[in-house]
Structure formats: structure tokens, C-alpha cells
PDB file of N, CA and C in Angstrom:
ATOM      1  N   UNK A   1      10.514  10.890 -17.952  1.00  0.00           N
ATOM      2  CA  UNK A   1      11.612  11.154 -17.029  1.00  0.00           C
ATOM      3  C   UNK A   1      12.337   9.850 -16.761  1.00  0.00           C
ATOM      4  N   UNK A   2      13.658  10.273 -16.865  1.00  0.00           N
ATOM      5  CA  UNK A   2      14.360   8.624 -16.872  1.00  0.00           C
ATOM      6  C   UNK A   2      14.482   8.293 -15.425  1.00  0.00           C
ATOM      7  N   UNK A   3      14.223   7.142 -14.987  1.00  0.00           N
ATOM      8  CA  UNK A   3      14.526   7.032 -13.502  1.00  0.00           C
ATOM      9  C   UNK A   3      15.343   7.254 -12.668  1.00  0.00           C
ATOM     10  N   UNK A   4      16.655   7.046 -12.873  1.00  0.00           N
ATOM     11  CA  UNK A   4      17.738   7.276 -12.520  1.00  0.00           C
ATOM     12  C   UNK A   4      17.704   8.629 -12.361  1.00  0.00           C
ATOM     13  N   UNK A   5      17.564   9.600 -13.159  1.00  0.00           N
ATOM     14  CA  UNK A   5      17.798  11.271 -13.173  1.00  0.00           C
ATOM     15  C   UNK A   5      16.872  11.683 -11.932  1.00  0.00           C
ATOM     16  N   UNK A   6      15.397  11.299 -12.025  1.00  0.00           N
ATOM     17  CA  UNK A   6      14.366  11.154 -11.033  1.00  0.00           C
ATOM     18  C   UNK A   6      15.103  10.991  -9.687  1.00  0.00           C
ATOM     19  N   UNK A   7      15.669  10.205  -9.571  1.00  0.00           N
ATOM     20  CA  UNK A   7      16.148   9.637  -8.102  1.00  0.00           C
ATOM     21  C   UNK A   7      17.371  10.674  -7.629  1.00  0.00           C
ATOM     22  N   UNK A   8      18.460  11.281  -8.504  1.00  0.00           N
ATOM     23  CA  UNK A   8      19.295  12.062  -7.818  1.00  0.00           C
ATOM     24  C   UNK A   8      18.631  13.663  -7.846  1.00  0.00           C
ATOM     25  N   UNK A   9      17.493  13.587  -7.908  1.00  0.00           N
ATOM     26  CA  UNK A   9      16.645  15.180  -7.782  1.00  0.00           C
ATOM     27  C   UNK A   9      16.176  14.884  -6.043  1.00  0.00           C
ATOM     28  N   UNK A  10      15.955  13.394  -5.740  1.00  0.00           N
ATOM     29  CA  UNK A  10      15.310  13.163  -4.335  1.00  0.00           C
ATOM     30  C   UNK A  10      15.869  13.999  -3.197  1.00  0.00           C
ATOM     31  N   UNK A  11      15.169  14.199  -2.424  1.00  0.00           N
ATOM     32  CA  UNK A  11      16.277  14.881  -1.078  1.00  0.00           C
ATOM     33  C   UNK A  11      16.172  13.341  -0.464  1.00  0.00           C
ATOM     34  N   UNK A  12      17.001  13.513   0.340  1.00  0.00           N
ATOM     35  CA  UNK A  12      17.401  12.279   1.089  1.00  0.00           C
ATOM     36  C   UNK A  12      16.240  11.377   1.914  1.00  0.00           C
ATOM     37  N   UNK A  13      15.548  12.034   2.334  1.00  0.00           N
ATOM     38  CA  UNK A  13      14.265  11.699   3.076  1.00  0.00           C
ATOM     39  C   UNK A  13      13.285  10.731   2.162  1.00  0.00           C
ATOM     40  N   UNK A  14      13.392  11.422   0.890  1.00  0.00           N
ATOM     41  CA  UNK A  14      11.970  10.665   0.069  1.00  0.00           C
ATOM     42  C   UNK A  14      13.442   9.427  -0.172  1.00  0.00           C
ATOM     43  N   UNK A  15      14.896   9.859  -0.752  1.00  0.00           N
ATOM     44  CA  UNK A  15      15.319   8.344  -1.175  1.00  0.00           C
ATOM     45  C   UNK A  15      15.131   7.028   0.118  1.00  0.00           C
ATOM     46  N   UNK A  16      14.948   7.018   1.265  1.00  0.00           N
ATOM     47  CA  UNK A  16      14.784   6.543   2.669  1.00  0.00           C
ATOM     48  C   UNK A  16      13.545   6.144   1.917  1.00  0.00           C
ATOM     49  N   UNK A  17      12.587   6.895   1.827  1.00  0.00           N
ATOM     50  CA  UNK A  17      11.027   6.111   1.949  1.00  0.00           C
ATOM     51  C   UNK A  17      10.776   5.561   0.706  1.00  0.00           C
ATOM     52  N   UNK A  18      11.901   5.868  -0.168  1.00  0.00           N
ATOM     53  CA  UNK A  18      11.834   4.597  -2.107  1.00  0.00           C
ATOM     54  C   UNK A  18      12.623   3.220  -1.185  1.00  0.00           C
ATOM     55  N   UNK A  19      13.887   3.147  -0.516  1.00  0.00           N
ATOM     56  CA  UNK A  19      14.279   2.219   0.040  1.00  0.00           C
ATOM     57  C   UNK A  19      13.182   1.335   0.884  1.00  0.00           C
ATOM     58  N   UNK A  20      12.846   2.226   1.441  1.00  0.00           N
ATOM     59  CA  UNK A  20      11.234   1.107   2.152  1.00  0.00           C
ATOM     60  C   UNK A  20      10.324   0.586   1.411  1.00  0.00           C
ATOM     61  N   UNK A  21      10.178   1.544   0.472  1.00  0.00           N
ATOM     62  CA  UNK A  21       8.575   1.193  -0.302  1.00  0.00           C
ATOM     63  C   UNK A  21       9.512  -0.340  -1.008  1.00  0.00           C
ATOM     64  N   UNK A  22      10.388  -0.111  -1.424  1.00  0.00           N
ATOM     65  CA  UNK A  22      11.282  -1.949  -2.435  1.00  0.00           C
ATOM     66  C   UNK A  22      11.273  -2.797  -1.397  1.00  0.00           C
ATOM     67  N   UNK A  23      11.525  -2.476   0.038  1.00  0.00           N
ATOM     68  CA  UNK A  23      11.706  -3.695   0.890  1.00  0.00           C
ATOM     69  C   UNK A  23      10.452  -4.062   0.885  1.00  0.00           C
ATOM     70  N   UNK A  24       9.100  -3.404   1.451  1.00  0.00           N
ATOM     71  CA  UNK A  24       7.350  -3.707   1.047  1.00  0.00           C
ATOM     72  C   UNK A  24       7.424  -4.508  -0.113  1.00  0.00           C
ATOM     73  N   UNK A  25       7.595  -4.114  -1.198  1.00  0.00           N
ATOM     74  CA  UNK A  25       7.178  -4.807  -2.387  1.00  0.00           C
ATOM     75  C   UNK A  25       8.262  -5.952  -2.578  1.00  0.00           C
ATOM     76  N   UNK A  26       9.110  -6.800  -1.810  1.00  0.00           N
ATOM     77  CA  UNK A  26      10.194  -7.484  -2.124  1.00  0.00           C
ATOM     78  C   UNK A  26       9.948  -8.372  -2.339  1.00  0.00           C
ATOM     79  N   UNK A  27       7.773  -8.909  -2.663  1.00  0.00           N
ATOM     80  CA  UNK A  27       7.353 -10.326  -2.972  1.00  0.00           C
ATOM     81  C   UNK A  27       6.742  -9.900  -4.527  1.00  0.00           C
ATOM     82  N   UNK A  28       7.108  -9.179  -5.031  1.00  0.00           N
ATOM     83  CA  UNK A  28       6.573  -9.135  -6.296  1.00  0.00           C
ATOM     84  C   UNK A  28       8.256  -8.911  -7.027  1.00  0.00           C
ATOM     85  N   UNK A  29       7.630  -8.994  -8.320  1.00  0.00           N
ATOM     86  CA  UNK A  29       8.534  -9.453  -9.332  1.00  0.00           C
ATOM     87  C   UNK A  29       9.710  -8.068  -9.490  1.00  0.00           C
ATOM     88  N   UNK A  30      10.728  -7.834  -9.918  1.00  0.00           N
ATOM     89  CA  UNK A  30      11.707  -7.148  -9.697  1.00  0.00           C
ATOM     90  C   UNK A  30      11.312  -5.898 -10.655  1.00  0.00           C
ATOM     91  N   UNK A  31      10.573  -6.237 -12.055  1.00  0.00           N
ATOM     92  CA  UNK A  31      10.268  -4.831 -12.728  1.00  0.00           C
ATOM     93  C   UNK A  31       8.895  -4.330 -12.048  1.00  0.00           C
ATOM     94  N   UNK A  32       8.407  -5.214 -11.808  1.00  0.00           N
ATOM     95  CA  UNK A  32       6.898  -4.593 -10.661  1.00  0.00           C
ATOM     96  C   UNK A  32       7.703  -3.480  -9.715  1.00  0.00           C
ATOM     97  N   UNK A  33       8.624  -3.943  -8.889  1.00  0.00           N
ATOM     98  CA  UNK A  33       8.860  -3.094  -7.886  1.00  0.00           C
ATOM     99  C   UNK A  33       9.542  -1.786  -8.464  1.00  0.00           C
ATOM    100  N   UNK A  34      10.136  -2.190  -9.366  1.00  0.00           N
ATOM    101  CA  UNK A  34      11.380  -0.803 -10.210  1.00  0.00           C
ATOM    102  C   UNK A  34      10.207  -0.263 -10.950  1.00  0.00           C
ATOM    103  N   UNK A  35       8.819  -0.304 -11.443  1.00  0.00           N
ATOM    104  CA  UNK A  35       7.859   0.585 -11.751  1.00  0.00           C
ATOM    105  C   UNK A  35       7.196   1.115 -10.873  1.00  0.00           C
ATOM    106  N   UNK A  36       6.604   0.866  -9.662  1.00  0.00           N
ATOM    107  CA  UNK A  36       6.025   1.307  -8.592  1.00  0.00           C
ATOM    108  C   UNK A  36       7.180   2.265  -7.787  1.00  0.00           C
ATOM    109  N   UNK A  37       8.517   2.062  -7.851  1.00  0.00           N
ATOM    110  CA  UNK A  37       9.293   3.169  -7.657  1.00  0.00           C
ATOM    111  C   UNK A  37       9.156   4.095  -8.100  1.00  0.00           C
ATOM    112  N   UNK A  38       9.651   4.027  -9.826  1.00  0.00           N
ATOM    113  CA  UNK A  38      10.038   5.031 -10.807  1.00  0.00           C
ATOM    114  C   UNK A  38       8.469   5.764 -10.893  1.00  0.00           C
ATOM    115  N   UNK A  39       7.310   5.421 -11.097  1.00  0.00           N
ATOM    116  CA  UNK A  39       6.005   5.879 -10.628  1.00  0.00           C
ATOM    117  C   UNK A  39       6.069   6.540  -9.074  1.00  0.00           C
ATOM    118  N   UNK A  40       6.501   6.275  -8.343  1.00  0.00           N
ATOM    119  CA  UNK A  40       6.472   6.839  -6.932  1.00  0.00           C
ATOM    120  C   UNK A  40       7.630   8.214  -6.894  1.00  0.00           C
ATOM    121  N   UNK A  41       8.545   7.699  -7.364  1.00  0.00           N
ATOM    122  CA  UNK A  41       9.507   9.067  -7.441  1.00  0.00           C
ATOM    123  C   UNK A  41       9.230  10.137  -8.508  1.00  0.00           C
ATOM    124  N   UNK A  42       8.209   9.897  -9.529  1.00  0.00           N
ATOM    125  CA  UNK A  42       7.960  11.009  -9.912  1.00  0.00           C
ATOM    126  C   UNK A  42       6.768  11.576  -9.700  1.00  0.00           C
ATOM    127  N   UNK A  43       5.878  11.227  -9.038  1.00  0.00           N
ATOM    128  CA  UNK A  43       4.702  11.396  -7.965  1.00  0.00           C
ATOM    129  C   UNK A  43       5.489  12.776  -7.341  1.00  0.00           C
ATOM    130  N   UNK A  44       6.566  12.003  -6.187  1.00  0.00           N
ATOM    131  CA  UNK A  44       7.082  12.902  -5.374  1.00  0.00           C
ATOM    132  C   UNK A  44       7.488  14.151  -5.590  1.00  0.00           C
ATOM    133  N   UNK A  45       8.377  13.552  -7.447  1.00  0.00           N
ATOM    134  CA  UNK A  45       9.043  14.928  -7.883  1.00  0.00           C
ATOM    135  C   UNK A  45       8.191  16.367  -8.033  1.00  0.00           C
ATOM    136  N   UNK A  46       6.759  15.609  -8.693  1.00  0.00           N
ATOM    137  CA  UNK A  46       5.803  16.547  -9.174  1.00  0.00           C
ATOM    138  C   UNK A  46       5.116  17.008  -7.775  1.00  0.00           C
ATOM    139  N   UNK A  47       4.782  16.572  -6.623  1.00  0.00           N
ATOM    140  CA  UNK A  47       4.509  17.142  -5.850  1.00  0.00           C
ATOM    141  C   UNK A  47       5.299  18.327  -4.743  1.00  0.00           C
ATOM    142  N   UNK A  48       6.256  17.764  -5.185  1.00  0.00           N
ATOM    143  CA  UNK A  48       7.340  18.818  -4.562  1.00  0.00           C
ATOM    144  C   UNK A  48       7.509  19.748  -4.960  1.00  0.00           C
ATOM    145  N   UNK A  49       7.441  19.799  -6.818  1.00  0.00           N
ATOM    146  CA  UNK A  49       8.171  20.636  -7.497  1.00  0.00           C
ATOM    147  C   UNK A  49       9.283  21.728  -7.169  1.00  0.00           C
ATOM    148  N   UNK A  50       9.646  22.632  -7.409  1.00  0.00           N
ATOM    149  CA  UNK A  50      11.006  23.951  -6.854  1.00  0.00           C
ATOM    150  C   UNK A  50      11.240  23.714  -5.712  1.00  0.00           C
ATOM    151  N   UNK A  51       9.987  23.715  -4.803  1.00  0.00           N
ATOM    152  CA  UNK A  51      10.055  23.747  -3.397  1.00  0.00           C
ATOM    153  C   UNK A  51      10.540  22.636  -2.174  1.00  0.00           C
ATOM    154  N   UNK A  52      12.194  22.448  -1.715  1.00  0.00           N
ATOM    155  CA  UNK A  52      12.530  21.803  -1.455  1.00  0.00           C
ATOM    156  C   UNK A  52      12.868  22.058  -0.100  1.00  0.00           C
ATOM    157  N   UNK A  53      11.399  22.785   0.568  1.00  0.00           N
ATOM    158  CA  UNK A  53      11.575  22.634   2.273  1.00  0.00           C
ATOM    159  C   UNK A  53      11.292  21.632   3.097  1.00  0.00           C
ATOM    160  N   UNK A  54      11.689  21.480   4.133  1.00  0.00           N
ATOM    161  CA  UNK A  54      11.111  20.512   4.737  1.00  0.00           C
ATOM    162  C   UNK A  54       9.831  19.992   4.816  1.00  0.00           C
ATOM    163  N   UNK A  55       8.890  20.876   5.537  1.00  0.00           N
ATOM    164  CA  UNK A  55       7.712  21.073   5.406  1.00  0.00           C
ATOM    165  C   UNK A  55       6.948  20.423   3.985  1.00  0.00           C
ATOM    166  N   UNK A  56       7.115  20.767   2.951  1.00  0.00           N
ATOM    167  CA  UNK A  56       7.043  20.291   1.511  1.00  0.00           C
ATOM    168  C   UNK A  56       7.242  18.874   1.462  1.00  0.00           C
ATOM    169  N   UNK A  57       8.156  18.505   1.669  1.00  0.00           N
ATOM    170  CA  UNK A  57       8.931  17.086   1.963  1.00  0.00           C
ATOM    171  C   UNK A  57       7.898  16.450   2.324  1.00  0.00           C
ATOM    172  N   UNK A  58       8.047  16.649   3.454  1.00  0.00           N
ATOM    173  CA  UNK A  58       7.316  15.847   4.629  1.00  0.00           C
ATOM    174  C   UNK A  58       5.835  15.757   4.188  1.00  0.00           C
ATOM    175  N   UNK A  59       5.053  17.069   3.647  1.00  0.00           N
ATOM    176  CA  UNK A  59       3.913  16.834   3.109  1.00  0.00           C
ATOM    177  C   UNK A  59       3.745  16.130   2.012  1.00  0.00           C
ATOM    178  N   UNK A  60       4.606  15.839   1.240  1.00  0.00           N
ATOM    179  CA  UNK A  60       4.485  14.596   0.222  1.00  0.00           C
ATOM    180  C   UNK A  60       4.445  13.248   0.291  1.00  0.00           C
ATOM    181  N   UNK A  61       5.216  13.498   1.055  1.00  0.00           N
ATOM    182  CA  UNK A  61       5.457  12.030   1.590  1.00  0.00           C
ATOM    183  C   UNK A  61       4.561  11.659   3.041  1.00  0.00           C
ATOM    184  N   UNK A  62       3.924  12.262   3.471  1.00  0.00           N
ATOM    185  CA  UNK A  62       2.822  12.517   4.427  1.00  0.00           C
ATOM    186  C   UNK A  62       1.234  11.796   3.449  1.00  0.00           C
ATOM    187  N   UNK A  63       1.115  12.617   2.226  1.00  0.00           N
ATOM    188  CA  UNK A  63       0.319  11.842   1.624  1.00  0.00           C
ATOM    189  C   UNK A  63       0.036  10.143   0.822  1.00  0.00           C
ATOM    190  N   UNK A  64       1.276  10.056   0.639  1.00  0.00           N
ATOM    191  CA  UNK A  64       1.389   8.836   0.575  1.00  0.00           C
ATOM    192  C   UNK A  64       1.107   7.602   1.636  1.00  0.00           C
ATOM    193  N   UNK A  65       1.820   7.983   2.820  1.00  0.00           N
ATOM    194  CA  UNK A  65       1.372   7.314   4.251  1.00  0.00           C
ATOM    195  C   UNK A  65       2.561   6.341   4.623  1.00  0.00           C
ATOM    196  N   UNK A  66       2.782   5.610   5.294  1.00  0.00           N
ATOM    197  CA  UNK A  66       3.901   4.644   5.451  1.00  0.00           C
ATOM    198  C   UNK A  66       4.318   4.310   4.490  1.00  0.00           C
ATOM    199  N   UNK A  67       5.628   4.102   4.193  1.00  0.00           N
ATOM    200  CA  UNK A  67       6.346   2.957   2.517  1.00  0.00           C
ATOM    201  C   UNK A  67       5.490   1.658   2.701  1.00  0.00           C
ATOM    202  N   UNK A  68       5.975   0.910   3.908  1.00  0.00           N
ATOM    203  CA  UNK A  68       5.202  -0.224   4.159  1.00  0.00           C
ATOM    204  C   UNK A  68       3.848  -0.375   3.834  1.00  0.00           C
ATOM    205  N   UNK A  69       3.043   0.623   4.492  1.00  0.00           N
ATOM    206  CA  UNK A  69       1.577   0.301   4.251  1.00  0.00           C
ATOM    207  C   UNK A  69       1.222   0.578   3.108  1.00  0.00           C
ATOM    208  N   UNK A  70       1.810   1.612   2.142  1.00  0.00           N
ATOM    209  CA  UNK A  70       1.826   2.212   0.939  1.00  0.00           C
ATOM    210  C   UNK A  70       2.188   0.797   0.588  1.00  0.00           C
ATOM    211  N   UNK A  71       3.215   0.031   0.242  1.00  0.00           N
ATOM    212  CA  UNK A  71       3.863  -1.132  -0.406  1.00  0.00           C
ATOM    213  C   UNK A  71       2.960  -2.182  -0.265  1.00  0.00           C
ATOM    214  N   UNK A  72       2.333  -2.541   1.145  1.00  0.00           N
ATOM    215  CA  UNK A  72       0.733  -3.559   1.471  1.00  0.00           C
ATOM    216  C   UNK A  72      -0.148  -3.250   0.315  1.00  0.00           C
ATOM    217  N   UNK A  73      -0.206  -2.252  -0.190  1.00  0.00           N
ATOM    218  CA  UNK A  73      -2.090  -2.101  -0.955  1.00  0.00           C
ATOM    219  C   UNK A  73      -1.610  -2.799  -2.110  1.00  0.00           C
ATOM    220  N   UNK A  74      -0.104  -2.738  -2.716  1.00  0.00           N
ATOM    221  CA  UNK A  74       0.416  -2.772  -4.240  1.00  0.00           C
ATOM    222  C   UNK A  74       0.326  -4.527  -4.159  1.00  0.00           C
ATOM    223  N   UNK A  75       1.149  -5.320  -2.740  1.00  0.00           N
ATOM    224  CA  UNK A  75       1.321  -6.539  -3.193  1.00  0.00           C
ATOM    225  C   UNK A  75      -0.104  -7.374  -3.025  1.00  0.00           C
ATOM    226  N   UNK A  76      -1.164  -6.395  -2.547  1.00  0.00           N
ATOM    227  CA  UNK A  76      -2.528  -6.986  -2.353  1.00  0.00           C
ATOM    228  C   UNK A  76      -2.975  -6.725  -3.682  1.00  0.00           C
ATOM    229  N   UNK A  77      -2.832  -5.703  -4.589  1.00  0.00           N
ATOM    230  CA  UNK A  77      -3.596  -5.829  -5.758  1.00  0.00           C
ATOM    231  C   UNK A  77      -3.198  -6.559  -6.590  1.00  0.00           C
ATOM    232  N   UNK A  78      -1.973  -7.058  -6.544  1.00  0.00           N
ATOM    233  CA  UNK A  78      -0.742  -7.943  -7.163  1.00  0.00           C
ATOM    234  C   UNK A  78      -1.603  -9.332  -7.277  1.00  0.00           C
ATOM    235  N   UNK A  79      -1.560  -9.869  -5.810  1.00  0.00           N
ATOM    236  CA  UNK A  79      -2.082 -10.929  -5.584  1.00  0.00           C
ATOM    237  C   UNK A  79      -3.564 -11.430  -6.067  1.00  0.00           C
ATOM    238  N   UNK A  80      -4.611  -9.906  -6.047  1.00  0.00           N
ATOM    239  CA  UNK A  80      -5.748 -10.203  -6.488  1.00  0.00           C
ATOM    240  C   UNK A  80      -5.697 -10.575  -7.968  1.00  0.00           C
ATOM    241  N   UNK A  81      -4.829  -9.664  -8.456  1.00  0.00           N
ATOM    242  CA  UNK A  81      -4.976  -9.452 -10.044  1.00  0.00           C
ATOM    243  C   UNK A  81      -5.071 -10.860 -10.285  1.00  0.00           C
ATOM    244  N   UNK A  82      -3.830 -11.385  -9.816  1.00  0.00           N
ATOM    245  CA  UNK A  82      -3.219 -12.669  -9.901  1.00  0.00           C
ATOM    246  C   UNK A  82      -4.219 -14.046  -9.665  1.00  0.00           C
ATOM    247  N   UNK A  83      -5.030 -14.490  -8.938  1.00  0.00           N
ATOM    248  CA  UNK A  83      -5.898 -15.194  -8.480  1.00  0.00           C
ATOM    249  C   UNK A  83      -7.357 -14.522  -9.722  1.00  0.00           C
ATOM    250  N   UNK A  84      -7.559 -13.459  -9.897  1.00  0.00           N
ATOM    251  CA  UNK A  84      -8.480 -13.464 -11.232  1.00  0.00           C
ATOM    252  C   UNK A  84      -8.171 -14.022 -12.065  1.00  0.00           C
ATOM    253  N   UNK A  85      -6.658 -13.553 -12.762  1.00  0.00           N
ATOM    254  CA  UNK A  85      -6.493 -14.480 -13.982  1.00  0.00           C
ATOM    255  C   UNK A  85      -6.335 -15.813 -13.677  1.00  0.00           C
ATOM    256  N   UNK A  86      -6.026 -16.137 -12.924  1.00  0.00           N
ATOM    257  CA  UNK A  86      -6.166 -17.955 -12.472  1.00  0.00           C
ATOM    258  C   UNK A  86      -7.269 -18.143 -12.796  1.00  0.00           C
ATOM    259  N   UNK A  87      -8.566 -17.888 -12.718  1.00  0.00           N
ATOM    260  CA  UNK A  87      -9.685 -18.209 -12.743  1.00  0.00           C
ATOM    261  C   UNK A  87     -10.127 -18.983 -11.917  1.00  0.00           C
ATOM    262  N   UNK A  88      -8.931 -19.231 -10.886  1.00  0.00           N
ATOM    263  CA  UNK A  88      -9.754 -20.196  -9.872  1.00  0.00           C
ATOM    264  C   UNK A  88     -10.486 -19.480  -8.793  1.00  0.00           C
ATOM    265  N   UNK A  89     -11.782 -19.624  -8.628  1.00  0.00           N
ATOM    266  CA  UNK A  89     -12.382 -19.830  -7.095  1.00  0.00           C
ATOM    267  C   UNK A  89     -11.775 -19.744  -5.876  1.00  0.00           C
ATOM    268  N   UNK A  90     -11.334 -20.829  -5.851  1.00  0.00           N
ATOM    269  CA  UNK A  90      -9.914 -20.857  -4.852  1.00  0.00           C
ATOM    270  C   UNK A  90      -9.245 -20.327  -4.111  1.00  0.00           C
ATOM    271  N   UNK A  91      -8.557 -19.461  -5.383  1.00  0.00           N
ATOM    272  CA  UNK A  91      -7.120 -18.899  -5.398  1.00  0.00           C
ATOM    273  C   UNK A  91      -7.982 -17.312  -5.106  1.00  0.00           C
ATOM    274  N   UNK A  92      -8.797 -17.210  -5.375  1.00  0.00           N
ATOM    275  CA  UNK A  92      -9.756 -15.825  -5.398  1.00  0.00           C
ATOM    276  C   UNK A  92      -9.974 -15.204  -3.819  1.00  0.00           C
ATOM    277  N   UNK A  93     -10.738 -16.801  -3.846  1.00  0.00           N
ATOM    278  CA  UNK A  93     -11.002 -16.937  -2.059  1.00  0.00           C
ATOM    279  C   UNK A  93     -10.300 -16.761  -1.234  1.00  0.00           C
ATOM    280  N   UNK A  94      -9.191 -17.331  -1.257  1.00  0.00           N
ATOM    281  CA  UNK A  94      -7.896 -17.113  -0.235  1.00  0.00           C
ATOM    282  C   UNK A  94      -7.009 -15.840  -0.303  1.00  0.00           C
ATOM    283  N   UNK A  95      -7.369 -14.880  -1.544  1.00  0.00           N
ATOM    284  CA  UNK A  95      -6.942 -13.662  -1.635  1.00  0.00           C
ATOM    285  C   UNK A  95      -7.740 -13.056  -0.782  1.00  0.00           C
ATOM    286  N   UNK A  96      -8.972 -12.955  -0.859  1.00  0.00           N
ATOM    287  CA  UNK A  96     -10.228 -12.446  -0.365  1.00  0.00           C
ATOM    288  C   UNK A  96      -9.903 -12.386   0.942  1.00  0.00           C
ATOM    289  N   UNK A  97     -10.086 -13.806   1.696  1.00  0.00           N
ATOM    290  CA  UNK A  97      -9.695 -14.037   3.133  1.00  0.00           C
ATOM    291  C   UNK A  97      -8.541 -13.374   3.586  1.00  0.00           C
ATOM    292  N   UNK A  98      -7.175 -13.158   2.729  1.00  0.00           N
ATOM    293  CA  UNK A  98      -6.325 -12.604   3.272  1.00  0.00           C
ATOM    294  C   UNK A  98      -6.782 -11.456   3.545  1.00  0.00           C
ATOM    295  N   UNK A  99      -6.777 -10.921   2.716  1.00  0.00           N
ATOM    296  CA  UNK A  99      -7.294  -9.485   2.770  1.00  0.00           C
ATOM    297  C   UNK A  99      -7.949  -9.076   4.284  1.00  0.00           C
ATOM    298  N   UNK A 100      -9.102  -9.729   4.000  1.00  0.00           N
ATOM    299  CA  UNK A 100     -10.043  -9.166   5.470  1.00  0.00           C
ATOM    300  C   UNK A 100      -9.191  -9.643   6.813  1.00  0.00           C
ATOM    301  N   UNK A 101      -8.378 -10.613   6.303  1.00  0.00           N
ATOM    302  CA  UNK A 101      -7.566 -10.934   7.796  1.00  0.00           C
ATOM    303  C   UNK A 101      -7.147  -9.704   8.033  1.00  0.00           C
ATOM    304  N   UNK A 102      -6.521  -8.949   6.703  1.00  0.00           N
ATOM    305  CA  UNK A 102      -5.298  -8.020   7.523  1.00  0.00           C
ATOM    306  C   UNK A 102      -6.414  -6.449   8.008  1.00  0.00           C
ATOM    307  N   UNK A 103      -7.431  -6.708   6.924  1.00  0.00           N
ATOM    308  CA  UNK A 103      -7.834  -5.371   7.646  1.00  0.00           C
ATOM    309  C   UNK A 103      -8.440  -5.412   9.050  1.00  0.00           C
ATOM    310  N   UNK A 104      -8.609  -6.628   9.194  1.00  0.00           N
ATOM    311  CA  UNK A 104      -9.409  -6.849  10.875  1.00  0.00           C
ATOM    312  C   UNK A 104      -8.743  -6.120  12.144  1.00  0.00           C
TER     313      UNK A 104
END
């Protein structure tokens, strides 16, 4: 599914919560974020499918959970990935630490 086509099927509500989920991810790299979209909007599409009630809506996007907090888990796995391939200790550690900061 081409992305673009994906996005004018959105009802207005899910395009609102693709606009949030890019501002979340606005520390990772620009095709990172335009895949975690185009992956997110067809998530939505398929969960929605025909059925374009509110209710429906809202339950899709209900499972997902905040854009923001949804967008937190992506630039945390980002960062981990990132500090593995470093191979540093370090860089591992201070991912680590972030982490538990935020879940505290």
C-alpha cells in the first residue's frame, strides 16, 4: 500500500494522531519516522477496515495508546539499538539508566 493513498483513506482523527506520533519521533532520523507512520497508518487502515464509525475509530486508535507515549517506546528502541551497535558499555548504560528514569 503506497503511503500517500494510505493517508487520504484516514478519517481525520487518526490523521491528528499520525501528526503526533512525527512530532514524538522528531529525534530520529526522517525515514525512521516516515516508516513508523506508513507502518502505523496501515495498522489503522486494517483495523478499521469498511467500518468508519466513530466508535471503530476511537477503538483503534484506543489500542495503540497516546501518539506520544506510542512515539516514547520507538525513540527508546532507537536509542537502545543504537548504543548495542556501539558496543560500548557506556553508551549501553546510559540507555539503560534512561530508560528506568522514565519508567520511575
Amino acid at each position: 500500500m503506497n503511503g500517500a493513498d494510505s493517508l487520504t483513506k484516514l478519517p481525520p482523527a487518526m490523521l491528528d494522531y499520525l501528526r503526533r506520533l512525527r512530532a514524538g519521533l522528531a529525534s530520529l532520523p526522517e525515514n525512521e519516522r516516515e516508516d513508523i507512520a506508513r507502518e502505523t497508518a496501515a495498522h489503522l487502515l486494517d483495523r478499521l477496515g469498511p467500518d468508519r464509525a466513530a466508535a471503530a475509530i476511537a477503538g483503534a486508535l484506543g489500542e495503540l495508546g497516546e501518539p506520544e507515549a506510542y512515539a516514547a517506546r520507538f525513540v527508546s528502541d532507537y536509542r537502545i539499538s543504537g548504543a548495542l551497535a556501539s558496543g560500548s558499555p557506556l553508551a549501553l548504560a546510559s540507555q539503560v539508566l534512561r530508560l528506568l528514569g522514565t519508567s520511575a
